[in-house]
C-alpha atoms as a PDB file:
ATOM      1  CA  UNK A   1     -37.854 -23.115   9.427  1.00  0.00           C
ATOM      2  CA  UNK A   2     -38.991 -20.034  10.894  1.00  0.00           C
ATOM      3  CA  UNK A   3     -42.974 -21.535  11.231  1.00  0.00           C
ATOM      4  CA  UNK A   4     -42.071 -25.052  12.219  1.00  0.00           C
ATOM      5  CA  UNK A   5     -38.917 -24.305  15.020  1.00  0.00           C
ATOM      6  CA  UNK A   6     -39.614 -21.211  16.491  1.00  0.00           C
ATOM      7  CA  UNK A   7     -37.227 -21.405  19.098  1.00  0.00           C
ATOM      8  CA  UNK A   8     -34.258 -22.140  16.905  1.00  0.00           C
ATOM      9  CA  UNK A   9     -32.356 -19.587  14.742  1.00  0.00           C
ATOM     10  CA  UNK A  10     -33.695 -17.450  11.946  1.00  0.00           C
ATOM     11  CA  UNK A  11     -32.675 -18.209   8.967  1.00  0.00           C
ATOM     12  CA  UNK A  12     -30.551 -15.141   8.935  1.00  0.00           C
ATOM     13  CA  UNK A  13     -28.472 -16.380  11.367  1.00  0.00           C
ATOM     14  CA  UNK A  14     -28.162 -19.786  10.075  1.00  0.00           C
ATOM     15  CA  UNK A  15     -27.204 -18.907   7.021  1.00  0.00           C
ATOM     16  CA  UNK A  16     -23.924 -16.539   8.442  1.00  0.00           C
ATOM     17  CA  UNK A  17     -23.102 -19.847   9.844  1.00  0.00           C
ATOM     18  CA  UNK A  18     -22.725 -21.712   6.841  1.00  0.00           C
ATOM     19  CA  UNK A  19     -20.854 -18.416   5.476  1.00  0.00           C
ATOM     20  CA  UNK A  20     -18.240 -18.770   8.770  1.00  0.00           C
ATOM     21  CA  UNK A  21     -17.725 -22.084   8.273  1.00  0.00           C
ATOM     22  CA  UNK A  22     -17.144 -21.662   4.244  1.00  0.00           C
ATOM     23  CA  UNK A  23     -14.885 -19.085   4.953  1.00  0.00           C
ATOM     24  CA  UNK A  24     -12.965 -21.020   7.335  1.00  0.00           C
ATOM     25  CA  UNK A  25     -12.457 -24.152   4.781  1.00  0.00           C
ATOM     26  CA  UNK A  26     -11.455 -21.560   2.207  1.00  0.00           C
ATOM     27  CA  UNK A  27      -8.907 -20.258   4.591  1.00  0.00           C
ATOM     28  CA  UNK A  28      -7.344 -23.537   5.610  1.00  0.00           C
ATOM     29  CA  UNK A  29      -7.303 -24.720   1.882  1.00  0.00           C
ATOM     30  CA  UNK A  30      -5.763 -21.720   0.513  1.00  0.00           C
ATOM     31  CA  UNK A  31      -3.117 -22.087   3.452  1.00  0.00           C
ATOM     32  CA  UNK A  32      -2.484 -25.244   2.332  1.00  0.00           C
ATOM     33  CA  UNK A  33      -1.519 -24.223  -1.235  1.00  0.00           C
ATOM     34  CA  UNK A  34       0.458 -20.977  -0.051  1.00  0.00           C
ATOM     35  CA  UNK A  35       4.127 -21.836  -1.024  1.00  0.00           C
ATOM     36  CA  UNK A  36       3.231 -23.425  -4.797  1.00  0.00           C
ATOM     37  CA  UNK A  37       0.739 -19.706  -4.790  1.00  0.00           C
ATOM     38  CA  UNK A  38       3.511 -17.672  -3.823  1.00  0.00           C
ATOM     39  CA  UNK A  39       5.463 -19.128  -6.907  1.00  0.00           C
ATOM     40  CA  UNK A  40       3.117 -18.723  -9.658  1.00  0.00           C
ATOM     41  CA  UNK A  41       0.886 -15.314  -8.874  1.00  0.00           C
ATOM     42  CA  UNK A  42       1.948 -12.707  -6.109  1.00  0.00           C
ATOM     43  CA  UNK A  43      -0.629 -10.588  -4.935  1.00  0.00           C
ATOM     44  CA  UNK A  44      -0.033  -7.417  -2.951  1.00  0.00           C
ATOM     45  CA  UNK A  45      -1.921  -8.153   0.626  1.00  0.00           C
ATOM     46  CA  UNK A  46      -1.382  -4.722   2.545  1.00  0.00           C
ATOM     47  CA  UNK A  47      -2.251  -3.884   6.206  1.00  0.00           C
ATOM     48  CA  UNK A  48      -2.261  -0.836   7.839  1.00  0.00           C
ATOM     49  CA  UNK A  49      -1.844   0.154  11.526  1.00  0.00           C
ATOM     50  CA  UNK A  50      -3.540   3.787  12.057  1.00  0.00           C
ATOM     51  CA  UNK A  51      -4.006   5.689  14.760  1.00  0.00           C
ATOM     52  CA  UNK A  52      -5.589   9.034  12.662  1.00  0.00           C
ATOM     53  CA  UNK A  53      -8.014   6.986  10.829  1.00  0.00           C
ATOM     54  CA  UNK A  54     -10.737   8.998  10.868  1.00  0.00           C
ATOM     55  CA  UNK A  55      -8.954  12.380  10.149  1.00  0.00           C
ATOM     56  CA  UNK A  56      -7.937  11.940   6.423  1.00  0.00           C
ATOM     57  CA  UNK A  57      -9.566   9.429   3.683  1.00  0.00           C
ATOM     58  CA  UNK A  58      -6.517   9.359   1.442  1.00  0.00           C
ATOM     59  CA  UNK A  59      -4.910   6.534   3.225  1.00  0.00           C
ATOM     60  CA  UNK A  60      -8.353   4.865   3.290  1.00  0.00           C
ATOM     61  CA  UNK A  61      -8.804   5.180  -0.698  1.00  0.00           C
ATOM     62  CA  UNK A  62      -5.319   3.562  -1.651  1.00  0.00           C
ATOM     63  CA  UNK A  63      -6.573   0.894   0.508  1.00  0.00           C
ATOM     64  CA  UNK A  64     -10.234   0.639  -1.603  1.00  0.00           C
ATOM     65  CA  UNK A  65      -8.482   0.986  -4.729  1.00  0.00           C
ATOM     66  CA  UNK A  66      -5.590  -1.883  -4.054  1.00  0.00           C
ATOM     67  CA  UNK A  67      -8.785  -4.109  -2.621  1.00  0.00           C
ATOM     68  CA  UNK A  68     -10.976  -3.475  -5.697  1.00  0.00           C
ATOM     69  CA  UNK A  69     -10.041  -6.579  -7.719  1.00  0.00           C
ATOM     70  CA  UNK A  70      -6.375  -7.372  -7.332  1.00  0.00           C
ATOM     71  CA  UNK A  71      -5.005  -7.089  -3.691  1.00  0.00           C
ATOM     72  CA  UNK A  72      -6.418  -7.542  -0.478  1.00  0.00           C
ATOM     73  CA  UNK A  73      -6.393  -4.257   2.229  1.00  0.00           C
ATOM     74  CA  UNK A  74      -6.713  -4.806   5.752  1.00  0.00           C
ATOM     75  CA  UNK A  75      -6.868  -1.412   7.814  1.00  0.00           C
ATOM     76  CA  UNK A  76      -6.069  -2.220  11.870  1.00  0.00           C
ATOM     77  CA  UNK A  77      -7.192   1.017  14.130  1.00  0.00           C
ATOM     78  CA  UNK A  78      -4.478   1.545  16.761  1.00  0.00           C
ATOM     79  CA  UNK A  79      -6.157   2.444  20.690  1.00  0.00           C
ATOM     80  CA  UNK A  80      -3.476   3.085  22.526  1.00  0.00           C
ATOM     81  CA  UNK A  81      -3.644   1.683  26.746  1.00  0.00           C
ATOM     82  CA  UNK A  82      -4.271  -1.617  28.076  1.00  0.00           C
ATOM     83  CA  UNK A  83      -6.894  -4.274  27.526  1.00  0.00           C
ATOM     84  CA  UNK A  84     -10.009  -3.438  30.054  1.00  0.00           C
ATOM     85  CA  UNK A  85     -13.378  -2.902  29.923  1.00  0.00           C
ATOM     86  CA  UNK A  86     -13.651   0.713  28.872  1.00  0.00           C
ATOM     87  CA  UNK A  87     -10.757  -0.106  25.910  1.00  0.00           C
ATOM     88  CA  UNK A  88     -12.952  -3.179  25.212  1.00  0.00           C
ATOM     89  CA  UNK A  89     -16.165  -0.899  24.764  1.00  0.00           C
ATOM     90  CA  UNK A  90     -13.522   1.992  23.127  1.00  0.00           C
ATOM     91  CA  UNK A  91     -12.681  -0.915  20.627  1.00  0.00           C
ATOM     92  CA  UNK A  92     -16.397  -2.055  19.616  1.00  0.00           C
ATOM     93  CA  UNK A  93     -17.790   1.313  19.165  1.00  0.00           C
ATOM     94  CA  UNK A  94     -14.637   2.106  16.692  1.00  0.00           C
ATOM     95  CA  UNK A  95     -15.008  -1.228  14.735  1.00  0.00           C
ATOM     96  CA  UNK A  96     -19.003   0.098  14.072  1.00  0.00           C
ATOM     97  CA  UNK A  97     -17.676   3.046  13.144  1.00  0.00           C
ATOM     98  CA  UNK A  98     -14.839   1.626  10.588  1.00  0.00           C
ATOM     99  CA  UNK A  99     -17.438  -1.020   9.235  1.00  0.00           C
ATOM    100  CA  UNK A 100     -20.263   1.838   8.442  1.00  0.00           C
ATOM    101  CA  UNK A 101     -17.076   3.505   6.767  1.00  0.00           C
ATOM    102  CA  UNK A 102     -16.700   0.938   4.797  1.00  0.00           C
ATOM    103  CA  UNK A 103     -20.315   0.378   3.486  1.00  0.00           C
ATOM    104  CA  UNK A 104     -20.423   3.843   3.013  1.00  0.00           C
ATOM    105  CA  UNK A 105     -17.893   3.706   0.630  1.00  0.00           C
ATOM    106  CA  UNK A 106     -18.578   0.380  -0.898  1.00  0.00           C
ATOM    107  CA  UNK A 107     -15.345  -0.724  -0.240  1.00  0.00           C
ATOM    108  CA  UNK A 108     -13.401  -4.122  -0.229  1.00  0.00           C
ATOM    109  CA  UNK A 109     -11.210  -3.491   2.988  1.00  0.00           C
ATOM    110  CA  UNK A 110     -11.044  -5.504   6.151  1.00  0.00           C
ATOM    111  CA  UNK A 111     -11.558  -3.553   9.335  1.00  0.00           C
ATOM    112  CA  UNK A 112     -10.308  -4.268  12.930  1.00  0.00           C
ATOM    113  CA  UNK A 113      -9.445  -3.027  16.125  1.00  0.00           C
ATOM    114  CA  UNK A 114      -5.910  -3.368  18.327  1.00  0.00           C
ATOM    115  CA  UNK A 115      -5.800  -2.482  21.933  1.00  0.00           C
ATOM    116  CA  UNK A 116      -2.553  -2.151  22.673  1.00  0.00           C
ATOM    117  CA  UNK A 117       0.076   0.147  25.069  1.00  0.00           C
ATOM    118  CA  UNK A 118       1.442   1.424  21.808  1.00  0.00           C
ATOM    119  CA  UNK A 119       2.159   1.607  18.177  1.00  0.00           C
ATOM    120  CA  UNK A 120       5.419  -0.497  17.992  1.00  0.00           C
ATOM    121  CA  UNK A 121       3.643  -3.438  19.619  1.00  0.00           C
ATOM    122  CA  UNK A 122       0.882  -3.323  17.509  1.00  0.00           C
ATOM    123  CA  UNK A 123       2.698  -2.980  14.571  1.00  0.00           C
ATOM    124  CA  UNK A 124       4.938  -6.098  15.499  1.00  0.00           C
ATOM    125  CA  UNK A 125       2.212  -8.023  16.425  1.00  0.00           C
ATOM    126  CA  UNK A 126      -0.707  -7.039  13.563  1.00  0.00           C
ATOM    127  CA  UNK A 127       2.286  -7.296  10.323  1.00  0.00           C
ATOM    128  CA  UNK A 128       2.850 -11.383  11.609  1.00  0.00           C
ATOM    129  CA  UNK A 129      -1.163 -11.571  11.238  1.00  0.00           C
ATOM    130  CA  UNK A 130      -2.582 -13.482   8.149  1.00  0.00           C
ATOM    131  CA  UNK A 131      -4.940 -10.879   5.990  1.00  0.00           C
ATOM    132  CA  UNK A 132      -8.646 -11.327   5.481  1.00  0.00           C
ATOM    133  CA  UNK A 133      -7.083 -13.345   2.415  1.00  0.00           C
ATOM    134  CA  UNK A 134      -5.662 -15.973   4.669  1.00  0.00           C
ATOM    135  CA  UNK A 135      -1.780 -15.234   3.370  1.00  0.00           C
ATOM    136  CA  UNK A 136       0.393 -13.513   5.097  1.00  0.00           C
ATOM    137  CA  UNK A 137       0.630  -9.552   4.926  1.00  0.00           C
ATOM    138  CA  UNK A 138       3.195  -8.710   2.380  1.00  0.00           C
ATOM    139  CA  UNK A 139       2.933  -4.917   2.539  1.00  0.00           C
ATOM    140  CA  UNK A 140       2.697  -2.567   5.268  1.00  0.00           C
ATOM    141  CA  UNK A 141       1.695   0.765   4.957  1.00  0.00           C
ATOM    142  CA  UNK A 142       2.073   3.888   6.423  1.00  0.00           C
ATOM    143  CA  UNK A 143       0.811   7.478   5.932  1.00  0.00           C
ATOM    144  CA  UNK A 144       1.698  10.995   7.375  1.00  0.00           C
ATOM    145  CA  UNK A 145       0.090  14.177   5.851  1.00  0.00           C
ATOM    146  CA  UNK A 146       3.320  16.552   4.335  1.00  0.00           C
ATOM    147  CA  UNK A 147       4.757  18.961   6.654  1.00  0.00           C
ATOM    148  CA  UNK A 148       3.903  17.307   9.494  1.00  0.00           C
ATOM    149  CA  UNK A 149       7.528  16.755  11.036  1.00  0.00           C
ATOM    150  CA  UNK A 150       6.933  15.268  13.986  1.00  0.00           C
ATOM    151  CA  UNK A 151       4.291  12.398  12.463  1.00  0.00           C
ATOM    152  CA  UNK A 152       7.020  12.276   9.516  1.00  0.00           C
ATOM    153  CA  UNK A 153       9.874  11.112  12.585  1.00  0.00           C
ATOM    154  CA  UNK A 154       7.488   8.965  13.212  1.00  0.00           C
ATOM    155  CA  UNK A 155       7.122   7.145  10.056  1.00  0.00           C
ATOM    156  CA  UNK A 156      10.610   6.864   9.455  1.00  0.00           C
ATOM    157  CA  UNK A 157      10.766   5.095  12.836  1.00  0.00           C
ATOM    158  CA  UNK A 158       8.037   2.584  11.871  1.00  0.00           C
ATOM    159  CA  UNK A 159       9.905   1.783   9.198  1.00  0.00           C
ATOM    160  CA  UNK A 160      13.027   1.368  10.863  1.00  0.00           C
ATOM    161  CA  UNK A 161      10.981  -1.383  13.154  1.00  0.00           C
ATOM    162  CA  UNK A 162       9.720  -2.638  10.619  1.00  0.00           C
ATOM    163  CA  UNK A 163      12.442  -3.763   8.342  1.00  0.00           C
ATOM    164  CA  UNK A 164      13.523  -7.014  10.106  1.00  0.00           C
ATOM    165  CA  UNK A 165      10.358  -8.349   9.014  1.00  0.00           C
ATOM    166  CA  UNK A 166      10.857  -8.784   5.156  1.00  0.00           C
ATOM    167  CA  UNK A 167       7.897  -6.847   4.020  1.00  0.00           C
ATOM    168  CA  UNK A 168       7.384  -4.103   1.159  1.00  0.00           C
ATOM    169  CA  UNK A 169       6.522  -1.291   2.742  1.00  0.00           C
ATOM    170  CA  UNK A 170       4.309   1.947   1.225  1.00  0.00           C
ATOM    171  CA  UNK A 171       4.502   5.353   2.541  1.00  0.00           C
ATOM    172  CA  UNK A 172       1.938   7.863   1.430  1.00  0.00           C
ATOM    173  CA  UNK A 173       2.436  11.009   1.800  1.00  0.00           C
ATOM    174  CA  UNK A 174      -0.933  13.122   1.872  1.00  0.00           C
ATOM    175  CA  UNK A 175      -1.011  16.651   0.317  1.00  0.00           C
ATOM    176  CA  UNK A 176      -4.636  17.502   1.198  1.00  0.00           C
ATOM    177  CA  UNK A 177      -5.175  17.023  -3.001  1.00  0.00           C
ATOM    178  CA  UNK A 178      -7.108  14.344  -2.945  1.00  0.00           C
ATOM    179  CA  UNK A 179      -5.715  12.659  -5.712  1.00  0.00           C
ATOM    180  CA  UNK A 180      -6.735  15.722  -7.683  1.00  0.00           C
ATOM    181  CA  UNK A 181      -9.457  14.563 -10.730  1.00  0.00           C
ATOM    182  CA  UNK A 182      -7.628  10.887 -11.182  1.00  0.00           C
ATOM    183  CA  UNK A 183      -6.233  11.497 -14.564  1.00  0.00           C
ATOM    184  CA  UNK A 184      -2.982  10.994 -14.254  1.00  0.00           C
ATOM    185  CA  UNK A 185      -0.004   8.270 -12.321  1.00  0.00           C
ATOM    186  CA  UNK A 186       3.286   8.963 -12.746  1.00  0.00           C
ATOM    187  CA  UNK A 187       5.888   6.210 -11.666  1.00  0.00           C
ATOM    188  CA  UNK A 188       9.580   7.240 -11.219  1.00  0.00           C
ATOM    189  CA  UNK A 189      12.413   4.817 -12.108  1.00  0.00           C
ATOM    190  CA  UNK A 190      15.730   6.098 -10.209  1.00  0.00           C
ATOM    191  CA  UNK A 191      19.015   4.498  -9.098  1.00  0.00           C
ATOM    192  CA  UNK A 192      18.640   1.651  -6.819  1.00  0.00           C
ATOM    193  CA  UNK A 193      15.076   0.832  -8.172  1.00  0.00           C
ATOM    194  CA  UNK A 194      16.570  -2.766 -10.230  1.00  0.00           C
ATOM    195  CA  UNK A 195      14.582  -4.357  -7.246  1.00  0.00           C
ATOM    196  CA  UNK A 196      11.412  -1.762  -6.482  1.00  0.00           C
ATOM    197  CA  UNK A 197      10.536  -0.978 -10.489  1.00  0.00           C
ATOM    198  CA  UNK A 198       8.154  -4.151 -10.902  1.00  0.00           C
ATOM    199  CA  UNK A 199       6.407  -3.609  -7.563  1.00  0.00           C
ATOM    200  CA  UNK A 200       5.772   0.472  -8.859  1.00  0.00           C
ATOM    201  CA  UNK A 201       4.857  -0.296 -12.051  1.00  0.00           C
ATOM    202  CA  UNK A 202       2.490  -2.755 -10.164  1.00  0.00           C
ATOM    203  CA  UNK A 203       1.108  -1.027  -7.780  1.00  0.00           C
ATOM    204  CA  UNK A 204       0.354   1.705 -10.193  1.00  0.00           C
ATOM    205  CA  UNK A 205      -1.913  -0.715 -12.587  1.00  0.00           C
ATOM    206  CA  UNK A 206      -3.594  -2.401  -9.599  1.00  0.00           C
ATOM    207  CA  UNK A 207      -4.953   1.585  -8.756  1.00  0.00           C
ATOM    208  CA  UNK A 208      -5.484   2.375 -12.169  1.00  0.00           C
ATOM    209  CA  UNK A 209      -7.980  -0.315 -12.452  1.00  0.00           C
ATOM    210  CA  UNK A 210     -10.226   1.001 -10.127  1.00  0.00           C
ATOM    211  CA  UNK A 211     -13.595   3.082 -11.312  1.00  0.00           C
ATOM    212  CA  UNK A 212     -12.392   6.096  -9.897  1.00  0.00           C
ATOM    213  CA  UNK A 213      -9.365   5.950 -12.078  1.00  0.00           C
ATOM    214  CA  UNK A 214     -11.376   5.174 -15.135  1.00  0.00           C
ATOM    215  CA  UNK A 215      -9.724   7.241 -17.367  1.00  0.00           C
ATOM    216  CA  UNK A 216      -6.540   7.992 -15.700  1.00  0.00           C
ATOM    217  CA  UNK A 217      -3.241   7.490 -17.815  1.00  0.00           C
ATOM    218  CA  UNK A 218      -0.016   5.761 -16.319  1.00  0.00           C
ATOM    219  CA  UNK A 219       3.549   7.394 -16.898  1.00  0.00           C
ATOM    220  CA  UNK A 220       6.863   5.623 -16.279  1.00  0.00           C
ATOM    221  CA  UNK A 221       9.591   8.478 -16.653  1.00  0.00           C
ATOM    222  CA  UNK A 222      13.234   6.992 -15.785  1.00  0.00           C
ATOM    223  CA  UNK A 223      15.941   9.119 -14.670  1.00  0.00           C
ATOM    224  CA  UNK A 224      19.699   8.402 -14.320  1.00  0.00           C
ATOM    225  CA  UNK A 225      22.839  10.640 -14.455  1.00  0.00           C
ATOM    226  CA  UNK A 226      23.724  11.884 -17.693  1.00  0.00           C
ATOM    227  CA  UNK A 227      26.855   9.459 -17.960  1.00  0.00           C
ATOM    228  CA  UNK A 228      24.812   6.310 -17.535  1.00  0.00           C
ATOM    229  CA  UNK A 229      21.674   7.158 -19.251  1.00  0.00           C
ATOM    230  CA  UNK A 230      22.219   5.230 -22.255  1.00  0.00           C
ATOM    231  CA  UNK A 231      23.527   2.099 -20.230  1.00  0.00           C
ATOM    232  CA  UNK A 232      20.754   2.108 -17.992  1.00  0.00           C
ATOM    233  CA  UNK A 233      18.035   2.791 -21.524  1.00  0.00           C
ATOM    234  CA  UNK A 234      19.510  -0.378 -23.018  1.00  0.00           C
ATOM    235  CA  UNK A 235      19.310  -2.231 -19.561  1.00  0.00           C
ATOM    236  CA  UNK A 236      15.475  -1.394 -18.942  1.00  0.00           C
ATOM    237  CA  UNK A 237      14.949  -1.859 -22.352  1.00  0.00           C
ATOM    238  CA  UNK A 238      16.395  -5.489 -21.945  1.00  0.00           C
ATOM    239  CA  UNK A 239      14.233  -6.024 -19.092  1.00  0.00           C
ATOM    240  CA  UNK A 240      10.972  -5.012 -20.831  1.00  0.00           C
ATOM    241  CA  UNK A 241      12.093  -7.247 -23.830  1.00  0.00           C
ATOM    242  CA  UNK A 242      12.590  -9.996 -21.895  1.00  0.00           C
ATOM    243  CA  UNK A 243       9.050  -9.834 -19.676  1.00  0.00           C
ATOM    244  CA  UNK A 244      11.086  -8.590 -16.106  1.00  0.00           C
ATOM    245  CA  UNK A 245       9.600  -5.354 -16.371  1.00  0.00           C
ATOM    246  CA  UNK A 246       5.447  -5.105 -17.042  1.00  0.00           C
ATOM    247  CA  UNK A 247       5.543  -2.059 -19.680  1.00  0.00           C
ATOM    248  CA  UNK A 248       5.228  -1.122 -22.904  1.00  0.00           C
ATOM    249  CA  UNK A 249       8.862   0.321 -24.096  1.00  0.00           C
ATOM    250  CA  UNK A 250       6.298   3.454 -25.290  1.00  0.00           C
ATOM    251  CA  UNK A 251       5.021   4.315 -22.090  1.00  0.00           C
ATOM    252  CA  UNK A 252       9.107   4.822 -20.836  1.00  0.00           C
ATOM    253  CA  UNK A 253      10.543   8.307 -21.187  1.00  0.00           C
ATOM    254  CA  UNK A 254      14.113   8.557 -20.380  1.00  0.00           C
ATOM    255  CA  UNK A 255      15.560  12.004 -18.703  1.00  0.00           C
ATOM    256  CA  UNK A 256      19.457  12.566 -17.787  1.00  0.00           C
ATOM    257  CA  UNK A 257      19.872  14.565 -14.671  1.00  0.00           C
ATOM    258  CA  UNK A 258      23.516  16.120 -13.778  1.00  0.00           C
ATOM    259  CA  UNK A 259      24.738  18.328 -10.563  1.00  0.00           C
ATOM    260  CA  UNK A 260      23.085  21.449 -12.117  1.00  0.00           C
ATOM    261  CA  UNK A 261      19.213  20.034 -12.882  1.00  0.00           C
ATOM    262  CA  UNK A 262      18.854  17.838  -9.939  1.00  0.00           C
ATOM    263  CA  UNK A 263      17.063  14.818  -9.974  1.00  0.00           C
ATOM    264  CA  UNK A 264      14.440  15.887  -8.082  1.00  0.00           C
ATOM    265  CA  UNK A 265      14.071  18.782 -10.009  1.00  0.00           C
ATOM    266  CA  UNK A 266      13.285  16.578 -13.006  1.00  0.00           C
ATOM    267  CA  UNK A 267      10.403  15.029 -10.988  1.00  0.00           C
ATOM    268  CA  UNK A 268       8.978  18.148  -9.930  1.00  0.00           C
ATOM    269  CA  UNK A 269       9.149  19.607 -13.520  1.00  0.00           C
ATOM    270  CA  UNK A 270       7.287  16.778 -14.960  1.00  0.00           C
ATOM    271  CA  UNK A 271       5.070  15.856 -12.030  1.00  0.00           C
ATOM    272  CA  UNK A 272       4.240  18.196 -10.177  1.00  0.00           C
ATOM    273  CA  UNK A 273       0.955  18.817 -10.968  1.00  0.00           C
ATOM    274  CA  UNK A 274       0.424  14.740 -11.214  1.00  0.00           C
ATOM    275  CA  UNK A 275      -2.877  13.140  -9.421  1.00  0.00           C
ATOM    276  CA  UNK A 276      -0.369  10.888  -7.905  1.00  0.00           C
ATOM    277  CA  UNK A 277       3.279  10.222  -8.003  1.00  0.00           C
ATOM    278  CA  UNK A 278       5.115   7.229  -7.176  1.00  0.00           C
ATOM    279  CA  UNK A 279       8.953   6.870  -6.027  1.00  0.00           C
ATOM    280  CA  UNK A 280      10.840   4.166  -4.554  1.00  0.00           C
ATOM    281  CA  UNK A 281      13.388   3.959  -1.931  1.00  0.00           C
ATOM    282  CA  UNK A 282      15.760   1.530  -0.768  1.00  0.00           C
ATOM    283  CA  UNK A 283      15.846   0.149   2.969  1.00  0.00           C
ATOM    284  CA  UNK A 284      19.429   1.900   3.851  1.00  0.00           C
ATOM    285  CA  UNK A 285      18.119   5.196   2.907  1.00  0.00           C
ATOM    286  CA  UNK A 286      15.786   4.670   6.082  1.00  0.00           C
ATOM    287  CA  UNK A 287      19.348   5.327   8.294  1.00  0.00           C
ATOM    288  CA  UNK A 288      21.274   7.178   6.093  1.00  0.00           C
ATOM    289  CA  UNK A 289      18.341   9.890   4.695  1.00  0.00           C
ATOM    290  CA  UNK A 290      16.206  10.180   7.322  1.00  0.00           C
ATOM    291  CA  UNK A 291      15.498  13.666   7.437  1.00  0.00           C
ATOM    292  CA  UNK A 292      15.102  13.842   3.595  1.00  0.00           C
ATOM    293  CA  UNK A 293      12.966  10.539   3.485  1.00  0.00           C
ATOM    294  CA  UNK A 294       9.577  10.975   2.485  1.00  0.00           C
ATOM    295  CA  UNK A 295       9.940  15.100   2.290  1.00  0.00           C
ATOM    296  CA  UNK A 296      12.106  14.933  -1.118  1.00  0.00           C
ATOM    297  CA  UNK A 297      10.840  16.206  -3.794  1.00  0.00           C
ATOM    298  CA  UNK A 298       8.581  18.734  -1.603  1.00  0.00           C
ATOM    299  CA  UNK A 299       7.242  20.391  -4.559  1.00  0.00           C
ATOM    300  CA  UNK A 300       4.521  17.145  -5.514  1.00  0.00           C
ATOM    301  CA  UNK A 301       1.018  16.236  -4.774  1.00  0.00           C
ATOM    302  CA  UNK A 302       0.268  12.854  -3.293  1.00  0.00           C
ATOM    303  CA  UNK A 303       3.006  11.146  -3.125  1.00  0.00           C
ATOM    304  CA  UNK A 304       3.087   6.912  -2.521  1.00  0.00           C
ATOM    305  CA  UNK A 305       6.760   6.050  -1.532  1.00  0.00           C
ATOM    306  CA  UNK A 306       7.872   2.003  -1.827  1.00  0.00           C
ATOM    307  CA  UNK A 307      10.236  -0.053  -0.951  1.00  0.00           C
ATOM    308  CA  UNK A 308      10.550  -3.486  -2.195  1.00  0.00           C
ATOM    309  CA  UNK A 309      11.594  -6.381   0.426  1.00  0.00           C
ATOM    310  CA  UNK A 310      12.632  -8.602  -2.896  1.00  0.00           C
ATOM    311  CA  UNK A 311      12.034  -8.239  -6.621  1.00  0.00           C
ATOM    312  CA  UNK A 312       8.155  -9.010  -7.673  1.00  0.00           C
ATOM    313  CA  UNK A 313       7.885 -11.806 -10.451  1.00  0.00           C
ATOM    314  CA  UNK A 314       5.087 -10.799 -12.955  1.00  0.00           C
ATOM    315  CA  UNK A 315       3.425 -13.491 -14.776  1.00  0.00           C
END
């Protein structure tokens, strides 16, 4: 091609062609077959609107790790101001800069740009957008780095905005650990969690199954006053039994809790020196905790808070 039509193409160029136009079949097949996929196999397909993106990596790595061979990450950096040339230019010279993070990293993550005149706009209008996947964004995720108060208000308000739209949301909160040696996930089971437990227990596998977590070991630990404990053991016990809940009874350790050993003082005392710990937390507590959202237990490592819009079938 390159000897006998000069003047066309390389073959280089042709061939990304063929790739655009594959991809774009793909996209408008899978569409196609999105409500009978939605039935039989949900995948998590997370975005995430930063603005700090290039000042921790520990937002970044959940997103690598979620993308490896399971979900699909899509990671939007936020430029705050109008669309005009010098935001245009501010916008391409980021997008180089996200996509040589990405190769850098070898990771599976979708990288954009937003121009817009702030975060709640961008965050409304990026969370309707269909992932690299082509399915809709079911997860949005946020990430503030611990004792940070004022990016903490923040959060809480994003998730405020957020809620209307019917999507599982993920908070990290960064401890500057790094995830430690990635040995060790701990997932909390609490009260309220009937409808978060399969997306934790999830989200925890779909990590674990990354390289870097090659020999990492997954605890559940479930914790209920002392006067329900053994009508809440039989109840998750049922739910394993019957397939609801995507864990070995074995891997469940059961802890009481009562006014004088706090719950959170049974998370601390068993996870505190955890890699990663995972907690859920129910929409209303975004209104009615908001000052101890995200901050309680203080005394842990990373920390990935989530909130499940419905209950997650597992096939």
């Amino acid at each position: 091609l390159r000897s006998s039509r000069s003047r066309d193409r390389d073959l280089s160029a042709i061939l990304q062609g063929v790739m655009f136009q594959m991809t774009r079949h793909l996209h408008v097949s899978v569409q196609k077959q999105y409500a009978s996929f939605q039935a039989k196999d949900w995948r998590p397909s997370v975005v995430m609107i930063a603005q700090d993106t290039f000042e921790r990596n520990e937002a970044f790595d959940i997103l690598r790790w979620i993308s490896y061979r399971y979900g699909f990450g899509t990671l939007i950096h936020h430029i705050e101001g109008l669309l005009s040339e010098a935001t245009t230019h501010e916008a391409r010279r980021t997008l180089t800069k996200l996509i040589q993070m990405t190769e850098g990293s070898t990771a599976s993550v979708f990288v954009d740009t937003v121009v817009s005149p702030d975060y709640g706009t961008a965050l409304s209008q990026m969370a309707q957008t269909a992932g690299i996947s082509g399915l809709e964004n079911n997860c949005l995720f946020f990430e503030y780095p611990a004792g940070n108060e004022e990016r903490h208000n923040l959060i809480v308000g994003y998730c405020a905005l957020s809620s209307p739209l019917g999507l599982n949301q993920m908070v990290l909160r960064s401890s500057g650990h790094r995830f430690g040696f990635h040995r060790n996930i701990h997932v909390w089971l609490t009260e309220g969690d009937d409808i978060n437990a399969n997306l934790l227990i999830l989200m925890a596998f779909i990590i674990s199954g990354h390289p870097d977590w090659d020999e990492a070991e997954i605890s559940v630990f479930a914790s209920f006053p002392a006067r329900d404990i053994e009508k809440q053991k039989l109840n998750i016990i049922e739910r394993i039994t019957a397939g609801r809940l995507p864990i070995s009874k074995k891997r469940v350790r059961f802890y009481p809790f009562t006014d004088d050993d706090a719950l959170e003082n049974q998370i601390v005392r068993h996870s505190g020196s955890a890699d990663l710990t995972l907690l859920g937390f129910r929409h209303k507590d975004i209104s009615e905790h908001s000052k101890e959202l995200f901050t309680n237990p203080a005394d842990l490592r990373d920390t990935l808070f989530i909130s499940a819009a419905r209950e997650v079938s597992i096939h």
